[in-house]
PDB file of N, CA and C in Angstrom:
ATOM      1  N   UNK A   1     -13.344   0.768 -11.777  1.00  0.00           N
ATOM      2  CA  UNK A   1     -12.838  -0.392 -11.069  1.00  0.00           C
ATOM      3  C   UNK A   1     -11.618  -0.040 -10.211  1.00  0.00           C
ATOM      4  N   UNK A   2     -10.676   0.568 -11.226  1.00  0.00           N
ATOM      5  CA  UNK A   2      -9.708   1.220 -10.256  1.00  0.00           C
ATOM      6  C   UNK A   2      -9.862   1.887  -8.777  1.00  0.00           C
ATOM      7  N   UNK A   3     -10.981   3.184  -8.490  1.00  0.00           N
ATOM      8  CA  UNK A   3     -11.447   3.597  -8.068  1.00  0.00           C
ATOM      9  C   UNK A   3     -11.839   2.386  -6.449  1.00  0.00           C
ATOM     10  N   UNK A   4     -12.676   1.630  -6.966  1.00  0.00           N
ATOM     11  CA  UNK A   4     -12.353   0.365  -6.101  1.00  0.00           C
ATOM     12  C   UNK A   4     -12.008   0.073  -5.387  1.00  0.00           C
ATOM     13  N   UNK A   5     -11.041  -0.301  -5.788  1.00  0.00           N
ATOM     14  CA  UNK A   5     -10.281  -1.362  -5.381  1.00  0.00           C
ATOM     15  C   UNK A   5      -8.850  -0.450  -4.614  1.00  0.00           C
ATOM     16  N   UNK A   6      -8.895   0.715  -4.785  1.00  0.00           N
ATOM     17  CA  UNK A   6      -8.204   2.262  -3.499  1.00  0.00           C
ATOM     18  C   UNK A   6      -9.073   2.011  -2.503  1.00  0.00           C
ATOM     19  N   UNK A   7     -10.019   2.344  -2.893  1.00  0.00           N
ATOM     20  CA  UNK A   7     -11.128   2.537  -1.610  1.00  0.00           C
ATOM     21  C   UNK A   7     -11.609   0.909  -0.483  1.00  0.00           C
ATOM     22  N   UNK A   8     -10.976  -0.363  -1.308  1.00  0.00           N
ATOM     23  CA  UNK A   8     -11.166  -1.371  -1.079  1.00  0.00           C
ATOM     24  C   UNK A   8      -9.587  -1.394   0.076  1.00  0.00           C
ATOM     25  N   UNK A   9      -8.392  -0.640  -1.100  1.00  0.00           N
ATOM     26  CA  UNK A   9      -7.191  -1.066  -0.034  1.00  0.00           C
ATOM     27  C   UNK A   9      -7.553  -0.173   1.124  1.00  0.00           C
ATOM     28  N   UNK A  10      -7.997   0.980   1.200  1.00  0.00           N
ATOM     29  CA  UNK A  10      -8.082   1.703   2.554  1.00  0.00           C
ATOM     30  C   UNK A  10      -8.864   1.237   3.269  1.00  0.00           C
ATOM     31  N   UNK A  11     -10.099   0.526   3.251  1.00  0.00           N
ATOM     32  CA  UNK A  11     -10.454  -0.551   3.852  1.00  0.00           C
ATOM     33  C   UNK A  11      -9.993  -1.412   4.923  1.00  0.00           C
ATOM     34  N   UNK A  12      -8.844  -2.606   3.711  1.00  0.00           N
ATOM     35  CA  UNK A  12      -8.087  -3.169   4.259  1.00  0.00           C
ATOM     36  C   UNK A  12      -6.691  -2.976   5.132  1.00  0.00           C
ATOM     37  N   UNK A  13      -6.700  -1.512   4.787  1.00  0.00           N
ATOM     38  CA  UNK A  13      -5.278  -0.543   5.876  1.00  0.00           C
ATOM     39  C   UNK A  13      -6.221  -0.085   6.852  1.00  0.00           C
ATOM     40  N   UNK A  14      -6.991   0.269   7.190  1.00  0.00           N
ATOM     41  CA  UNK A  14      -7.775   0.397   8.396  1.00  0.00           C
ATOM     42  C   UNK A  14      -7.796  -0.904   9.187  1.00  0.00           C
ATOM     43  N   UNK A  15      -8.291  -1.895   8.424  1.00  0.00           N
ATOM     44  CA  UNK A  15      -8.383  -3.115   9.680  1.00  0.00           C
ATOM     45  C   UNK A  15      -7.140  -4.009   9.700  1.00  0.00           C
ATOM     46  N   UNK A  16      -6.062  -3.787   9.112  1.00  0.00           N
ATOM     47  CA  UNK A  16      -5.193  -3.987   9.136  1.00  0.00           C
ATOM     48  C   UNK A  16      -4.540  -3.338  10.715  1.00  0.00           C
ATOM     49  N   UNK A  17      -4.412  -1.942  10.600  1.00  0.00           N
ATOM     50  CA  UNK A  17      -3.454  -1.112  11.497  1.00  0.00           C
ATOM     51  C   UNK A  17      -4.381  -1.662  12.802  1.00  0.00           C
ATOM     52  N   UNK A  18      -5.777  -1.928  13.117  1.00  0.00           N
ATOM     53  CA  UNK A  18      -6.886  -1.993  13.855  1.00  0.00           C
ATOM     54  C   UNK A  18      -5.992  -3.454  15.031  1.00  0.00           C
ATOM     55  N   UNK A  19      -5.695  -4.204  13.878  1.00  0.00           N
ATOM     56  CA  UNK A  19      -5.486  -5.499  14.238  1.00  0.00           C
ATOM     57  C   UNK A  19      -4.303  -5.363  14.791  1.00  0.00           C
ATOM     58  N   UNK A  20      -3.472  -4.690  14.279  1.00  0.00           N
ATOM     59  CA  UNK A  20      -2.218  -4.435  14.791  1.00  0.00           C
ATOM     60  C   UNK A  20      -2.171  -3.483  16.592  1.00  0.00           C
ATOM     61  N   UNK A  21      -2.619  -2.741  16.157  1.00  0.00           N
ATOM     62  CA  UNK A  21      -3.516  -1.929  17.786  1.00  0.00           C
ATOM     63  C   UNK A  21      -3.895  -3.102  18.667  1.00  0.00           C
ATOM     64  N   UNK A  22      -4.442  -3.962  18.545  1.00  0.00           N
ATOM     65  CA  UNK A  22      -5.300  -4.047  19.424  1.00  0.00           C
ATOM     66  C   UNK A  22      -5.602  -5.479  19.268  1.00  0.00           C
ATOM     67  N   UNK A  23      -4.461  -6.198  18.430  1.00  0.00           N
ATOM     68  CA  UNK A  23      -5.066  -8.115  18.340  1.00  0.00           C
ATOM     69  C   UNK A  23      -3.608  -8.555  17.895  1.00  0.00           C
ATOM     70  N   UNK A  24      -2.625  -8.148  18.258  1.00  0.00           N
ATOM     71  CA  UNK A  24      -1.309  -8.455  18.371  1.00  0.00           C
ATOM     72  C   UNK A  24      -0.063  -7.896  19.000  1.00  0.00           C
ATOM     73  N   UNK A  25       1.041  -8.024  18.991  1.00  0.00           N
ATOM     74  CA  UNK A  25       2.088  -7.242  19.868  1.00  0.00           C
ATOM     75  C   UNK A  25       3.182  -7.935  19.212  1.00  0.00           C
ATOM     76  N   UNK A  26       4.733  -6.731  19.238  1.00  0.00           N
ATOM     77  CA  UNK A  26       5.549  -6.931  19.008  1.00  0.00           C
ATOM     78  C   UNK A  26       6.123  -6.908  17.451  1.00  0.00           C
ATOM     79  N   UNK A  27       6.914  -7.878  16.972  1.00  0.00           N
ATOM     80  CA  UNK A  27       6.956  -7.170  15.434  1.00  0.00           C
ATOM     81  C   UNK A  27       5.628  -7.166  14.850  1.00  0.00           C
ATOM     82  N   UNK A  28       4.635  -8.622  14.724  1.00  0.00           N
ATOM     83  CA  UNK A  28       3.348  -8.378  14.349  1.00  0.00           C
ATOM     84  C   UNK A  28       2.468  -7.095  14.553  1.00  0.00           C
ATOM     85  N   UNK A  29       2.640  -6.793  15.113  1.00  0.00           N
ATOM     86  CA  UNK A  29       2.104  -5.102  15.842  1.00  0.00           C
ATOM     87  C   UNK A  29       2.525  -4.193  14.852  1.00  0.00           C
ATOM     88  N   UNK A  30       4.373  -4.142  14.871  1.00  0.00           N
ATOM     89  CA  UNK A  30       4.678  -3.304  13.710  1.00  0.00           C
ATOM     90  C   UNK A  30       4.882  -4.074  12.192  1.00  0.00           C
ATOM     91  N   UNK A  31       4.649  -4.759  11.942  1.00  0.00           N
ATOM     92  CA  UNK A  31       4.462  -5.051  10.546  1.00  0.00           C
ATOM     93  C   UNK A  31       2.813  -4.584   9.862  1.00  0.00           C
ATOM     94  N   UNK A  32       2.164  -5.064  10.762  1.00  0.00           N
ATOM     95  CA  UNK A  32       0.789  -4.279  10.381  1.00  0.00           C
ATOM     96  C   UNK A  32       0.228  -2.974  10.700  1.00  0.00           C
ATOM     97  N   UNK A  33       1.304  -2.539  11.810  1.00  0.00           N
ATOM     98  CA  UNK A  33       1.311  -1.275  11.276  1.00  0.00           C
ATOM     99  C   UNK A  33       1.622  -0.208  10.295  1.00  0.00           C
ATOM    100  N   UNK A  34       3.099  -0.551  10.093  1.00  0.00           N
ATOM    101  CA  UNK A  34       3.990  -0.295   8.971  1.00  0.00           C
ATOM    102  C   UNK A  34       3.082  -0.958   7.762  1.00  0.00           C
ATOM    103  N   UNK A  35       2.431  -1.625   7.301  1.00  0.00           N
ATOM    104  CA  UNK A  35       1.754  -2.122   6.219  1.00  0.00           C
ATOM    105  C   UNK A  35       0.464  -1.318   6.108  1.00  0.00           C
ATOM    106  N   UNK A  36      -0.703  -1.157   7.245  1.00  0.00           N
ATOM    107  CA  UNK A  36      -1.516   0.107   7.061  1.00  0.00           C
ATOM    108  C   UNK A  36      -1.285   1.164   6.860  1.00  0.00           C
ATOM    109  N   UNK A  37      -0.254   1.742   7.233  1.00  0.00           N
ATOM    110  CA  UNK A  37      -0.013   3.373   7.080  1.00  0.00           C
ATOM    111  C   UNK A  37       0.327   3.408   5.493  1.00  0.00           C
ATOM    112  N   UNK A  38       1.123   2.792   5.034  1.00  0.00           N
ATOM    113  CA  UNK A  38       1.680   2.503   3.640  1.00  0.00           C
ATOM    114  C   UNK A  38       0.549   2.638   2.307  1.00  0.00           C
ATOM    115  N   UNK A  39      -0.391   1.413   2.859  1.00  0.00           N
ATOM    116  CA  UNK A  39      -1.434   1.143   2.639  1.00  0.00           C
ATOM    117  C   UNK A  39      -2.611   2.091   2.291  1.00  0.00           C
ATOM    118  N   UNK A  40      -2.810   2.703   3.657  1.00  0.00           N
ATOM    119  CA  UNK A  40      -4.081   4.071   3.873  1.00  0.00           C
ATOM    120  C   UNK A  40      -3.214   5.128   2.414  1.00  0.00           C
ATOM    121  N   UNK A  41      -2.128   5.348   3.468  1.00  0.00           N
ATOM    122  CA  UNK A  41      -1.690   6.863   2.224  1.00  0.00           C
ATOM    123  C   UNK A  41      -1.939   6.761   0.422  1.00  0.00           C
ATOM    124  N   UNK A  42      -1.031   5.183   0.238  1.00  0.00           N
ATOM    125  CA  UNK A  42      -1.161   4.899  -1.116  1.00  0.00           C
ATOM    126  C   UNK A  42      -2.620   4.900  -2.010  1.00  0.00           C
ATOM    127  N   UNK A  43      -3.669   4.459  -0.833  1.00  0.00           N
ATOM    128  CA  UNK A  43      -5.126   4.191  -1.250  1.00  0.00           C
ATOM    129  C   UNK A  43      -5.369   5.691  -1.484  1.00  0.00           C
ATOM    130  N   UNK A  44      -5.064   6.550  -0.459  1.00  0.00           N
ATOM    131  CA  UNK A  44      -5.693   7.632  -1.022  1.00  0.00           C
ATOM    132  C   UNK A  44      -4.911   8.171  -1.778  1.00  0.00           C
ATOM    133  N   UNK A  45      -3.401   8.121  -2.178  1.00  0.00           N
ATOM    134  CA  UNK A  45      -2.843   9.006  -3.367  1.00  0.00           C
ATOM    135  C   UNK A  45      -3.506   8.461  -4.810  1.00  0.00           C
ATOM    136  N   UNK A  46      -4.151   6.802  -4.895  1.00  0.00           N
ATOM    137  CA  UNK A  46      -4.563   6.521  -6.469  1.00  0.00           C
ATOM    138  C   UNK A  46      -5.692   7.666  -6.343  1.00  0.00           C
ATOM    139  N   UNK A  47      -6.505   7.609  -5.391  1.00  0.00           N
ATOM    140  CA  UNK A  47      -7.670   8.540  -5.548  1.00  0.00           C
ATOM    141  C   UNK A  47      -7.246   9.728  -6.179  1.00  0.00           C
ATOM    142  N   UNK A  48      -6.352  10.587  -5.560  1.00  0.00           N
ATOM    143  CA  UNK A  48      -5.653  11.504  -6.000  1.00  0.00           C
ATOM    144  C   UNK A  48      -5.625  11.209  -7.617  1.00  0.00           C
ATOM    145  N   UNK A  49      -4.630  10.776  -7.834  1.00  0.00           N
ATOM    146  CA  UNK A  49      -4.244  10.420  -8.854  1.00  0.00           C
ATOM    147  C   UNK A  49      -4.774   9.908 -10.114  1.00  0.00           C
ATOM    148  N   UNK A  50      -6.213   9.477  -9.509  1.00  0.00           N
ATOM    149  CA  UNK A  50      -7.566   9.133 -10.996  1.00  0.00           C
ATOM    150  C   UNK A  50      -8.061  10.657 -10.823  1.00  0.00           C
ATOM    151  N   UNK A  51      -8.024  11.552  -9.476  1.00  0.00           N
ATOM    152  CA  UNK A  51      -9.099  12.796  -9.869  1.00  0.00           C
ATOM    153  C   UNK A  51      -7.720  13.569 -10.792  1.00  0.00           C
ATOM    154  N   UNK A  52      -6.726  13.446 -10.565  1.00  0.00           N
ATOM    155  CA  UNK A  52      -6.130  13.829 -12.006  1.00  0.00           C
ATOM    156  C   UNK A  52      -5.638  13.547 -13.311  1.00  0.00           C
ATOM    157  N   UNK A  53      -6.367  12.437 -13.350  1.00  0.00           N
ATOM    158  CA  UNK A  53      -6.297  11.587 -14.713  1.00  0.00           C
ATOM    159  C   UNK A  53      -5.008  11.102 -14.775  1.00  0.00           C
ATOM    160  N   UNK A  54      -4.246  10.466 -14.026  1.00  0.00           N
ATOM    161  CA  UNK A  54      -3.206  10.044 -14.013  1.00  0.00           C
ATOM    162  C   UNK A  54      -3.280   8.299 -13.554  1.00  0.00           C
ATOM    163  N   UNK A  55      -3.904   7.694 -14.635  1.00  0.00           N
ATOM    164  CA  UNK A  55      -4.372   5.932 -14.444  1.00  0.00           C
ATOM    165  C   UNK A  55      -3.190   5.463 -13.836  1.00  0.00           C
ATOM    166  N   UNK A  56      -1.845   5.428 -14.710  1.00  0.00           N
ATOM    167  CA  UNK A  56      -0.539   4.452 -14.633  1.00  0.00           C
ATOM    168  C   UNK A  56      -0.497   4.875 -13.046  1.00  0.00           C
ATOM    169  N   UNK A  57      -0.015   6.003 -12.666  1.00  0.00           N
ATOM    170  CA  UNK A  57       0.326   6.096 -11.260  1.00  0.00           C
ATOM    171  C   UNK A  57      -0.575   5.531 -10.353  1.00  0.00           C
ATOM    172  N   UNK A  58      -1.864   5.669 -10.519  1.00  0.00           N
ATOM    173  CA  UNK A  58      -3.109   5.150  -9.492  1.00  0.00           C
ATOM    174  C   UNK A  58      -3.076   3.735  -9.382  1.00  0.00           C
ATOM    175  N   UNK A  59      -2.747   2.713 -10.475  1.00  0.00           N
ATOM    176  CA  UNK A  59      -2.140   1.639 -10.567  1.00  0.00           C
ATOM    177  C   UNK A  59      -1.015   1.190 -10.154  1.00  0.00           C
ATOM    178  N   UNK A  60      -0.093   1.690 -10.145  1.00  0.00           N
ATOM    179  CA  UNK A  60       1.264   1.554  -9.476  1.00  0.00           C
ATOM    180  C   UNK A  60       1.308   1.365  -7.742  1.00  0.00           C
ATOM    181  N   UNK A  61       0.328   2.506  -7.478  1.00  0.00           N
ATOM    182  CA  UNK A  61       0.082   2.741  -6.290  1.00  0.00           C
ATOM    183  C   UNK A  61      -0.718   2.027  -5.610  1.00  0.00           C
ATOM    184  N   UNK A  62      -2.070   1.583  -6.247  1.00  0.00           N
ATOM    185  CA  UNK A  62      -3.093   0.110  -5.678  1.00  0.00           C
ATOM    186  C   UNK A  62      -2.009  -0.885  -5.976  1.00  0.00           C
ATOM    187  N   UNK A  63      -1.456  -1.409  -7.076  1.00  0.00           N
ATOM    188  CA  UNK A  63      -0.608  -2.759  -6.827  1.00  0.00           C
ATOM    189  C   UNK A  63       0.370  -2.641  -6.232  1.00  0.00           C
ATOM    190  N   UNK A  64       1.282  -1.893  -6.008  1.00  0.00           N
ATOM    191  CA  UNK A  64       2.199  -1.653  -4.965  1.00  0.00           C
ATOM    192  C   UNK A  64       2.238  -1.216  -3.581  1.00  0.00           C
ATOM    193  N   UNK A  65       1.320  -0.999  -3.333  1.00  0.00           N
ATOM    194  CA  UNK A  65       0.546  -0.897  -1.847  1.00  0.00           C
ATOM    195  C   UNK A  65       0.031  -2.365  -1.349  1.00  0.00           C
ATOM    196  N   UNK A  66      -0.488  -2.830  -2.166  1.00  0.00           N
ATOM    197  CA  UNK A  66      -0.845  -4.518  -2.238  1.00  0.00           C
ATOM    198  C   UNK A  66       0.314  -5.359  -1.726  1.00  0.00           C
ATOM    199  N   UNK A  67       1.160  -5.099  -2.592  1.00  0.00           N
ATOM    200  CA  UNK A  67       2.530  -6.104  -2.680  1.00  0.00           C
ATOM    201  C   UNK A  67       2.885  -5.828  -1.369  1.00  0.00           C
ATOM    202  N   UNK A  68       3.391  -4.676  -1.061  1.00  0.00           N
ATOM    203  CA  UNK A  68       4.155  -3.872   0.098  1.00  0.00           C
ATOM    204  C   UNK A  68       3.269  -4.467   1.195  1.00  0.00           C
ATOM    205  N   UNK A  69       2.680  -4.179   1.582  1.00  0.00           N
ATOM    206  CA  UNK A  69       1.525  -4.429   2.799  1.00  0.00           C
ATOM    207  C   UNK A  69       1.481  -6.123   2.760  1.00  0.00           C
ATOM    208  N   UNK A  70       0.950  -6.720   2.012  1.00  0.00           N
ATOM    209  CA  UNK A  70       0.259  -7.851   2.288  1.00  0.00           C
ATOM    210  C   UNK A  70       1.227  -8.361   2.408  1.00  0.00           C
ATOM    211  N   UNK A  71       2.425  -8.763   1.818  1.00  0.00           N
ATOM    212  CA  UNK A  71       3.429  -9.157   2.526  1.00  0.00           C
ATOM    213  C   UNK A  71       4.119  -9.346   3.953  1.00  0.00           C
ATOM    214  N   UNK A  72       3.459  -8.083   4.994  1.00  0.00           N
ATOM    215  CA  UNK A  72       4.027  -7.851   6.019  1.00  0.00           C
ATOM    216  C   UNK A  72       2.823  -8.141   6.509  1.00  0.00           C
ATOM    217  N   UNK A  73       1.508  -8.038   6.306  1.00  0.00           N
ATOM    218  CA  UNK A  73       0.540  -8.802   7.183  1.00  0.00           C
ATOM    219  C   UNK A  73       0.447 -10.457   7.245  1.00  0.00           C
ATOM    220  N   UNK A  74       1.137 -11.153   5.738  1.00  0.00           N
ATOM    221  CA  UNK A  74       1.077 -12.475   5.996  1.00  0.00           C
ATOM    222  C   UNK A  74       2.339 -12.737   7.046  1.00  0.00           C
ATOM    223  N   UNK A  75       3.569 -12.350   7.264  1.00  0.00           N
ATOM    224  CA  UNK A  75       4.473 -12.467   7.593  1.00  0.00           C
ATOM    225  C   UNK A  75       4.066 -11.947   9.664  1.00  0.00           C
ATOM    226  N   UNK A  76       3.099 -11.245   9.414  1.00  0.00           N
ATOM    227  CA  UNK A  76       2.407 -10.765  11.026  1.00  0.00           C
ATOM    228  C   UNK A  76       1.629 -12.282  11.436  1.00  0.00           C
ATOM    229  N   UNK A  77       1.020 -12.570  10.405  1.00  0.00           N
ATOM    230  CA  UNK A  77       0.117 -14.182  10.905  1.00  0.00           C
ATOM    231  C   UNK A  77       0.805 -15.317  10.928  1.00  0.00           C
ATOM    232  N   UNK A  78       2.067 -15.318  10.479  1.00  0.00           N
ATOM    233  CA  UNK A  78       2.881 -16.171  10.575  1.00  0.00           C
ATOM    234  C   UNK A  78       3.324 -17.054   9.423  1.00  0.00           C
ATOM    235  N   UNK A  79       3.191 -16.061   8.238  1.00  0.00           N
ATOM    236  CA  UNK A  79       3.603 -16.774   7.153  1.00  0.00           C
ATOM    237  C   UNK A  79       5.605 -16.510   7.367  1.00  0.00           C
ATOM    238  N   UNK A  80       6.668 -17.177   6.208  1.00  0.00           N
ATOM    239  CA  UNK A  80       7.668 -17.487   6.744  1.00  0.00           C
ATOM    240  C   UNK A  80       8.678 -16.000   6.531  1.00  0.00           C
ATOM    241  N   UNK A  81       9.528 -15.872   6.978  1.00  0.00           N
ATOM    242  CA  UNK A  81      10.323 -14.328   6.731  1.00  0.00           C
ATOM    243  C   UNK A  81      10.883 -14.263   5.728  1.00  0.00           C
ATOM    244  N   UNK A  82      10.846 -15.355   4.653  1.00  0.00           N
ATOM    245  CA  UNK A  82      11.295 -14.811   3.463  1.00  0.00           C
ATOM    246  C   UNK A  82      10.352 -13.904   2.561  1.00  0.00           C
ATOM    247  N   UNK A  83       8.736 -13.936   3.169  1.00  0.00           N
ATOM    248  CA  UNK A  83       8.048 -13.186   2.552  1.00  0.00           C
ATOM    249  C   UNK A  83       8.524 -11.522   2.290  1.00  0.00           C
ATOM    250  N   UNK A  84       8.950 -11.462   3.645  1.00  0.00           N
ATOM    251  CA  UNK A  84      10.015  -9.994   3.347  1.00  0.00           C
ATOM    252  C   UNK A  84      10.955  -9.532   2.620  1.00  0.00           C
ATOM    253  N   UNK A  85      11.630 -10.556   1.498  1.00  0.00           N
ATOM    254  CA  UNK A  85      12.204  -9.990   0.345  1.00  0.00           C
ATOM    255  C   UNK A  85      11.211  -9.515  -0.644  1.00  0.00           C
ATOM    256  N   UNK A  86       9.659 -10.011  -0.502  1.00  0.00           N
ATOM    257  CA  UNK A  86       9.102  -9.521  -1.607  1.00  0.00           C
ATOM    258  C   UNK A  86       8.547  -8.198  -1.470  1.00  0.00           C
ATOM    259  N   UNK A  87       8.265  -7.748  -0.414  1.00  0.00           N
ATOM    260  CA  UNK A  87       8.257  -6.654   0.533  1.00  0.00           C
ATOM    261  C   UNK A  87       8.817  -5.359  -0.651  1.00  0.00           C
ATOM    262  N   UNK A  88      10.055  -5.118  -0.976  1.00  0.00           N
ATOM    263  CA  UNK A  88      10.720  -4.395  -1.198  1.00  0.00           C
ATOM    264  C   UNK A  88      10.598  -4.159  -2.938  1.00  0.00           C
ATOM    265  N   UNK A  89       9.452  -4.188  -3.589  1.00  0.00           N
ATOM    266  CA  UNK A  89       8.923  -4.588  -4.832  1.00  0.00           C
ATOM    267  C   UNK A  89       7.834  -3.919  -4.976  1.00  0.00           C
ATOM    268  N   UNK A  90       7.273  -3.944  -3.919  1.00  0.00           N
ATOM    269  CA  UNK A  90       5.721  -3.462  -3.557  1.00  0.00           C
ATOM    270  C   UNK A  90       6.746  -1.911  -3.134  1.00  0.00           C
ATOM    271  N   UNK A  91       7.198  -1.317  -2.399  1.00  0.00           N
ATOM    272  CA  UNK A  91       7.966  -0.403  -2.300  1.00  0.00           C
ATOM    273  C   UNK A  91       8.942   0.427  -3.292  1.00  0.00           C
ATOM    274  N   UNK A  92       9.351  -0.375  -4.169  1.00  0.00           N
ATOM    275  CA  UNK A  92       9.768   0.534  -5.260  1.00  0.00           C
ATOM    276  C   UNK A  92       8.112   0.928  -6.638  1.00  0.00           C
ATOM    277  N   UNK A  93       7.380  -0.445  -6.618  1.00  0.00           N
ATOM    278  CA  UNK A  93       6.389   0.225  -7.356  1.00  0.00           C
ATOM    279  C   UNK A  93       5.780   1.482  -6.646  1.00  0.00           C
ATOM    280  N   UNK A  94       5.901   1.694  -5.718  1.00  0.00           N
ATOM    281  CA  UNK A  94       5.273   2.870  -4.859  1.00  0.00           C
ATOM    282  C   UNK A  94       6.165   4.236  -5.368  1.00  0.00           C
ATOM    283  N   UNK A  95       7.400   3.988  -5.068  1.00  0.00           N
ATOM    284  CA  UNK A  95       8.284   5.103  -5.530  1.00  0.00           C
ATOM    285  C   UNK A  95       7.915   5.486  -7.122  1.00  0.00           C
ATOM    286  N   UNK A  96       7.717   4.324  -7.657  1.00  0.00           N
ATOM    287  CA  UNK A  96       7.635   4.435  -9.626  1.00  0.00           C
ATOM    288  C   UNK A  96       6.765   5.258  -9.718  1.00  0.00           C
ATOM    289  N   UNK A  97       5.487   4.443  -8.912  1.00  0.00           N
ATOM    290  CA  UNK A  97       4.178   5.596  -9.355  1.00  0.00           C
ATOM    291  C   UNK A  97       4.508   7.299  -8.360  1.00  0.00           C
ATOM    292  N   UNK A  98       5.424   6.919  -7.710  1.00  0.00           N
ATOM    293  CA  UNK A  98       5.019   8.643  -7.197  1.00  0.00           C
ATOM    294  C   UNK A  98       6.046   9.881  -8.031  1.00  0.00           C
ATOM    295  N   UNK A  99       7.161   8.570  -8.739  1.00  0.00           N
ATOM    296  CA  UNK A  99       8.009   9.464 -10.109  1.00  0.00           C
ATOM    297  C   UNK A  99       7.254   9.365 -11.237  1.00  0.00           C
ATOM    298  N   UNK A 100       6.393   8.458 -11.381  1.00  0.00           N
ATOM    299  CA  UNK A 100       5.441   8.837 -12.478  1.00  0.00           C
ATOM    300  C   UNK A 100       4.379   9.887 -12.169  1.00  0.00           C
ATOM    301  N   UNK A 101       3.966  10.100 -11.611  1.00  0.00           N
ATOM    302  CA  UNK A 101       2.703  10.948 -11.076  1.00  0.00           C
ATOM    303  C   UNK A 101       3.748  12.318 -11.423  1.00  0.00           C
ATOM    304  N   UNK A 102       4.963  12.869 -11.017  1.00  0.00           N
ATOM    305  CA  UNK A 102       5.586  13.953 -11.195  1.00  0.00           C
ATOM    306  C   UNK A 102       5.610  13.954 -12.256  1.00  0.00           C
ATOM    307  N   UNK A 103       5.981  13.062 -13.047  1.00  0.00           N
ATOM    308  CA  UNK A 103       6.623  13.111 -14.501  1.00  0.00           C
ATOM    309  C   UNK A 103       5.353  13.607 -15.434  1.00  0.00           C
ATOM    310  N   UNK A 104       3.925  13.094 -14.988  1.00  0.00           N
ATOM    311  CA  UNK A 104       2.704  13.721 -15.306  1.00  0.00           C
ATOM    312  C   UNK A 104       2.232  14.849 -15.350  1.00  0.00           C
ATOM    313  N   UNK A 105       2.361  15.380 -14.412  1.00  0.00           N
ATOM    314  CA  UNK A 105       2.041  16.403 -13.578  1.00  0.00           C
ATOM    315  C   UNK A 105       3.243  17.842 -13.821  1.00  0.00           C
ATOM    316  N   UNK A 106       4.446  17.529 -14.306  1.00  0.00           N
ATOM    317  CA  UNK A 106       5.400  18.490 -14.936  1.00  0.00           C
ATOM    318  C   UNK A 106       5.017  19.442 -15.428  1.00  0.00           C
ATOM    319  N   UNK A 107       4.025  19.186 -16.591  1.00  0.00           N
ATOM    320  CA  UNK A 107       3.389  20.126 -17.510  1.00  0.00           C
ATOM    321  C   UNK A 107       2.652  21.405 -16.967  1.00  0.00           C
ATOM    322  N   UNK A 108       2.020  20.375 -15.779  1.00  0.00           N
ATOM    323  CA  UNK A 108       0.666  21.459 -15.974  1.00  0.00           C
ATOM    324  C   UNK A 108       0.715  22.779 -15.078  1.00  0.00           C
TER     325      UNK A 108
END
């Protein structure tokens, strides 16, 4: 399921950044951009991160890629700018899982 729902967010960071290219301008432009790129990388580090048996981080990284991103795409369609404090949540779970993924990965 995990597996998924990575491959589901890179998906949604593709037509995300798409939309941003090419069906908006200005901060909307860069919020969905800045939210796909985030997005794409994180989708593929869980991948990473289940082919090394490392669940917690691959999780960290799909829900915090979630948080991070979707925030800045509702805030691109015109949801209100306080959505951008939550922004920064989705961004530290990103950091967690990429100090967890080390902290995993130490050993081997």
């Amino acid at each position: 399921m995990l597996a998924v729902l990575a491959a589901l967010s890179g998906a949604l960071a593709v037509a995300a950044g798409a939309f941003g290219a090419h069906g908006v301008t200005g901060q909307a432009a860069d919020w969905l951009r800045t939210g796909g790129q985030y997005q794409l990388i994180h989708a593929v580090a869980a991948l990473v991160a289940l082919r090394l048996e490392a669940r917690g981080p691959a999780w960290l990284f799909v829900a915090g890629a979630a948080i991070f991103a979707i925030t800045l795409y509702a805030m691109a369609v015109g949801a209100p700018r306080w959505f951008g404090a939550i922004t920064p949540i989705g961004g530290a779970m990103l950091i967690g899982g990429w100090l967890w993924l080390a902290w995993t990965l130490r050993a081997s």
